[in-house]
Protein backbone atom coordinates (compact mmCIF):
# COMPACT_ATOMS: atom_id res chain seq x y z
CA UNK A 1 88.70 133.88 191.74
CA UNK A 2 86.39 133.89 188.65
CA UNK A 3 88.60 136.13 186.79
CA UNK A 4 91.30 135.08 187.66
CA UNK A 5 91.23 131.44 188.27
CA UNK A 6 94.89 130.27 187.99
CA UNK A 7 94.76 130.96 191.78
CA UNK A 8 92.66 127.37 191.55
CA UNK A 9 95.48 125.29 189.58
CA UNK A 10 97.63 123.06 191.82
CA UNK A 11 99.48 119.72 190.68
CA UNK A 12 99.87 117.13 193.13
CA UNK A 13 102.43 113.99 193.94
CA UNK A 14 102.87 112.17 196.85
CA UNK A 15 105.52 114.60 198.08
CA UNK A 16 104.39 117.60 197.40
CA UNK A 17 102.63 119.92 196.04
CA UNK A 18 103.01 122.83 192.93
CA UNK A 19 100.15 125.53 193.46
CA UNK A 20 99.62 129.15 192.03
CA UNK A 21 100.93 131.38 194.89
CA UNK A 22 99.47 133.19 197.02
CA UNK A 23 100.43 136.61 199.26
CA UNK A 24 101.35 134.49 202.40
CA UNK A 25 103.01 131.75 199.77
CA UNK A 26 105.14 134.57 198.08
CA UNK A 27 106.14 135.99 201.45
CA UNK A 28 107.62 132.59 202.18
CA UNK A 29 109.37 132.22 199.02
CA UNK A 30 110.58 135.58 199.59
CA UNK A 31 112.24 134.83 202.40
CA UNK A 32 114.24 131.81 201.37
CA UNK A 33 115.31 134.30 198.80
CA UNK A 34 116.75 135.65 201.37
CA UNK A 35 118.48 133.02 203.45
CA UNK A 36 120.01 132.39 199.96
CA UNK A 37 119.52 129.71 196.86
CA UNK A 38 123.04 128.59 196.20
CA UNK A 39 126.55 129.00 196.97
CA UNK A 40 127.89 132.40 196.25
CA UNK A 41 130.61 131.16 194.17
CA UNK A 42 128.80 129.96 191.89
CA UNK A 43 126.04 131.41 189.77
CA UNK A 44 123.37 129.15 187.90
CA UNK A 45 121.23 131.58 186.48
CA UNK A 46 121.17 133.47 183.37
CA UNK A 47 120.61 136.87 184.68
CA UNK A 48 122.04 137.14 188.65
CA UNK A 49 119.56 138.17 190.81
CA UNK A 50 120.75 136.18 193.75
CA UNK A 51 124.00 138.81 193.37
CA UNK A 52 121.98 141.28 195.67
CA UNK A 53 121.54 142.13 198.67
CA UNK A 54 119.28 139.57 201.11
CA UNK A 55 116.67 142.60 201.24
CA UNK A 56 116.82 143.23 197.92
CA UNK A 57 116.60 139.30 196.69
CA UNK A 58 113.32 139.04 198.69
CA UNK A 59 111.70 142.38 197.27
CA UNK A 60 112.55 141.39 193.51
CA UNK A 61 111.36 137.73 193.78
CA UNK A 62 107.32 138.94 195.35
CA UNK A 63 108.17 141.73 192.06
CA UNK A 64 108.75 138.92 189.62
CA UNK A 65 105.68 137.26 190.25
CA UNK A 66 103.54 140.32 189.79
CA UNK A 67 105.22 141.45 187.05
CA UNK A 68 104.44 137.69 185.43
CA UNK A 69 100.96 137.74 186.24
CA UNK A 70 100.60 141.42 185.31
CA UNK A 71 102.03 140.03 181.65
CA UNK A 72 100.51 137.33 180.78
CA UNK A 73 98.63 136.72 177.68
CA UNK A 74 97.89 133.74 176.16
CA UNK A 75 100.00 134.19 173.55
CA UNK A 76 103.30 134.62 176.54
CA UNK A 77 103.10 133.46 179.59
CA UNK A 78 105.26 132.18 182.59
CA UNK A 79 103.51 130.37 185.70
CA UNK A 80 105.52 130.29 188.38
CA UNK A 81 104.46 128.20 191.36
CA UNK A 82 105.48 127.59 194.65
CA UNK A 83 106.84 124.32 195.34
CA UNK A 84 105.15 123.00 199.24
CA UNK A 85 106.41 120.44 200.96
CA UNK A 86 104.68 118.81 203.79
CA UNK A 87 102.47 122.21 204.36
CA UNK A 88 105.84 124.12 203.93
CA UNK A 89 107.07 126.68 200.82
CA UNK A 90 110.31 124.99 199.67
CA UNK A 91 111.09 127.03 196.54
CA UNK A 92 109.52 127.70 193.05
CA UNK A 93 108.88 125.57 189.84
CA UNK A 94 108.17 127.98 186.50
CA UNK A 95 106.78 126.60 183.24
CA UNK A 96 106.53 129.02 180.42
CA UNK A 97 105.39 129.34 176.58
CA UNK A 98 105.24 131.42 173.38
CA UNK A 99 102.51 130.68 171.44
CA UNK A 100 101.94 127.65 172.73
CA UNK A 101 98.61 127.18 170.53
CA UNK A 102 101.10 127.18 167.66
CA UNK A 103 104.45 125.54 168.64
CA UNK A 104 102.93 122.88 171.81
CA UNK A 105 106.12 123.74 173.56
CA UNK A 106 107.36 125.09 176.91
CA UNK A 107 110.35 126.26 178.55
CA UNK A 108 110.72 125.29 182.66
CA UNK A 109 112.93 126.44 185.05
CA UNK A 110 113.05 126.36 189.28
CA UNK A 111 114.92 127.09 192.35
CA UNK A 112 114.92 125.33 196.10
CA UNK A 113 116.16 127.21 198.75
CA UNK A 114 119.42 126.08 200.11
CA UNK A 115 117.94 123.93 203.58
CA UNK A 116 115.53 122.18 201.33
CA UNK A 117 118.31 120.75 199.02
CA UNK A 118 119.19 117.58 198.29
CA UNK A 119 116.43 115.39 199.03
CA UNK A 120 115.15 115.08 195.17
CA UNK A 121 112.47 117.86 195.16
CA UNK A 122 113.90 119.12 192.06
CA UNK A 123 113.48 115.74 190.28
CA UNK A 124 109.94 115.30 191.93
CA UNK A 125 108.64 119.38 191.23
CA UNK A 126 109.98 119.00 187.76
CA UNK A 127 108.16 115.98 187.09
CA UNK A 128 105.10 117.38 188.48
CA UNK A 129 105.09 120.41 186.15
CA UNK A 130 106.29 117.97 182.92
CA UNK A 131 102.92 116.33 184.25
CA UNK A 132 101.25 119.31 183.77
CA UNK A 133 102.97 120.09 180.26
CA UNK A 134 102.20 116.70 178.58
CA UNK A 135 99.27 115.52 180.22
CA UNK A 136 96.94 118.94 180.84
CA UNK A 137 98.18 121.36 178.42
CA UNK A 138 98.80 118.59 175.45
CA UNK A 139 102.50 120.31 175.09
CA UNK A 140 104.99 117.99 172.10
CA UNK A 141 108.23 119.42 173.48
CA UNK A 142 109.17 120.39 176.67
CA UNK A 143 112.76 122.47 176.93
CA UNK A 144 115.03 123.71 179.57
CA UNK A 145 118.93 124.42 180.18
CA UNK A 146 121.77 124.89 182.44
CA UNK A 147 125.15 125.95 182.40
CA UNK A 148 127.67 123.61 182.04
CA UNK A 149 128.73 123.54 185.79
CA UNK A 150 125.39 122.90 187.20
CA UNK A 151 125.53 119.58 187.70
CA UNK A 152 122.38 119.12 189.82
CA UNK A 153 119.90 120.63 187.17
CA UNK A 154 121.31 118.74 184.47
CA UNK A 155 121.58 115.51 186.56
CA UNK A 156 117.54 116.09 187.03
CA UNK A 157 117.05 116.69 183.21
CA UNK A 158 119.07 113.37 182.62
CA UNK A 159 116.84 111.68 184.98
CA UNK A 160 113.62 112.38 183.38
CA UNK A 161 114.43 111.78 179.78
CA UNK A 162 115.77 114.75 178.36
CA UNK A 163 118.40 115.46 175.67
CA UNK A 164 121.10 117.46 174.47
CA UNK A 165 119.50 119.90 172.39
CA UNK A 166 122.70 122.07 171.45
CA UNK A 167 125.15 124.59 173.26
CA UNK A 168 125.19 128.30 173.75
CA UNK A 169 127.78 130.52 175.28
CA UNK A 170 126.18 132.93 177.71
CA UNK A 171 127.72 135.76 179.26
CA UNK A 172 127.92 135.03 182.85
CA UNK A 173 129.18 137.83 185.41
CA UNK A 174 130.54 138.98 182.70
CA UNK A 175 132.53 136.16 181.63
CA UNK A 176 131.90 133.35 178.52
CA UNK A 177 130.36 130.45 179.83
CA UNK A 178 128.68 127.13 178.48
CA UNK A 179 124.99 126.60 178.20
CA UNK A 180 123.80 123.70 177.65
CA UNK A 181 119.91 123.43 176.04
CA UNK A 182 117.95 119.89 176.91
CA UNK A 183 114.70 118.88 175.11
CA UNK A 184 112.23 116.19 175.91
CA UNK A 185 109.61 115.26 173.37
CA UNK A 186 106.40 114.07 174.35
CA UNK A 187 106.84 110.52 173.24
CA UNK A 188 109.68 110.28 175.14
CA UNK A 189 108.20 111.01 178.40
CA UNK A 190 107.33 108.39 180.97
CA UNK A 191 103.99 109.39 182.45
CA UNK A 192 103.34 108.55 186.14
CA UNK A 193 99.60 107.67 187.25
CA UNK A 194 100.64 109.09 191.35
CA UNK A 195 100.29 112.95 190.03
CA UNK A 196 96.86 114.69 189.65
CA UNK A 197 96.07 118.23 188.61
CA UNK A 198 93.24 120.31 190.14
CA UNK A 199 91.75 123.01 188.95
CA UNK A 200 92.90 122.91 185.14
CA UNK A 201 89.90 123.39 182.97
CA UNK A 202 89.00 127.71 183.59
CA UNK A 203 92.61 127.83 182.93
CA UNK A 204 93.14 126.30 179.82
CA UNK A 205 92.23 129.49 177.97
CA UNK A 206 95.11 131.83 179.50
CA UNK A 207 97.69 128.84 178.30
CA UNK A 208 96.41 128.90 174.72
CA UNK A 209 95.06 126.03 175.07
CA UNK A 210 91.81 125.08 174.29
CA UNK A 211 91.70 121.12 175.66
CA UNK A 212 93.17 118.93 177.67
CA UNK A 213 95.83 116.48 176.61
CA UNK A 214 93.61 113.51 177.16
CA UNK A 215 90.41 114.93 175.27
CA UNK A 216 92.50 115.04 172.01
């Protein structure tokens, strides 16, 4: 889509694919939504959408996406793609920035859907986008978080080079509990030569950016 051409941008590994969704793609997500993300007992996300009903969860996650795409600007903006696996919609990998012209820095975040688990996606979709950060966009810093008990998302962050950028105490269904901010800098990254992004350049304008990593 010429004026919209984000619906082009997909980055590529060996096992699998992160591309701009589409209606049939965010029907899919929607309904792992639905089957559920996690365990109820546990809650890994700062505001609890997966709380709701299985309905609800799969009407408010095809709503989030609109509502990001009806708000971006390149001054904020959060791309959320779907994560595919072997021709299959396995969950949802977000990179986001604030003036990113300015500060070269973005904030990720994801989900799998419970069946999908596991395996490493996480590790492999979060690479994929930090591929995307570093190498298209030309981001310095890339951030994310988790709360102290989520051992899976921080065991990804460890994996890929990330470190302990401070603590915050988050209310959590309405208790205190520990967050725990990660930062990787650019120079600390390891770039891999197996992931390719398509579709990047009529983009670079609605990230604030005005070149890719490599022209610079």
């Amino acid at each position: 889509m010429r004026n919209w051409p984000l619906f082009g941008l997909r980055v590529t590994t060996p096992r699998l694919e992160l591309r701009f969704p589409s209606l049939d793609d965010l029907d899919a997500l929607a309904g792992l939504a639905a089957e559920g993300v996690h365990d109820p007992g546990v809650m890994p996300f700062l505001f609890a959408w997966t709380d709701a009903e299985p309905d609800e969860r799969a009407r408010s996650t095809v709503a989030f996406h609109f509502r990001q795409w009806g708000a971006w600007t390149p001054e904020k903006w959060s791309c959320s793609f779907v994560t595919v696996v072997d021709g299959e919609v396995v969950g949802t990998q977000e990179i986001g920035a604030t003036d990113f012209a300015v500060t070269r820095q973005v904030d990720t975040g994801s989900w799998i859907g419970r069946r999908f688990q596991g395996r490493g996606i996480g590790t492999e979709m979060r690479a994929a986008v930090l591929h995307l950060a570093f190498t298209g966009l030309g981001a310095g810093h890339a951030l994310s978080g988790a709360f102290a008990d989520n051992l899976a998302s921080l065991g990804v962050s460890r994996k890929l080079g990330y470190v302990p950028d401070g603590v915050e105490i988050r209310s959590r269904r309405g208790e205190a509990a520990e967050l725990r901010r990660l930062r990787l800098a650019r120079d600390a990254w390891t770039a891999r030569d197996d992931i390719a992004i398509h579709g990047l350049e009529p983009c670079l304008p609605l990230f604030g950016a005005d070149r890719t990593a490599e022209s610079r």
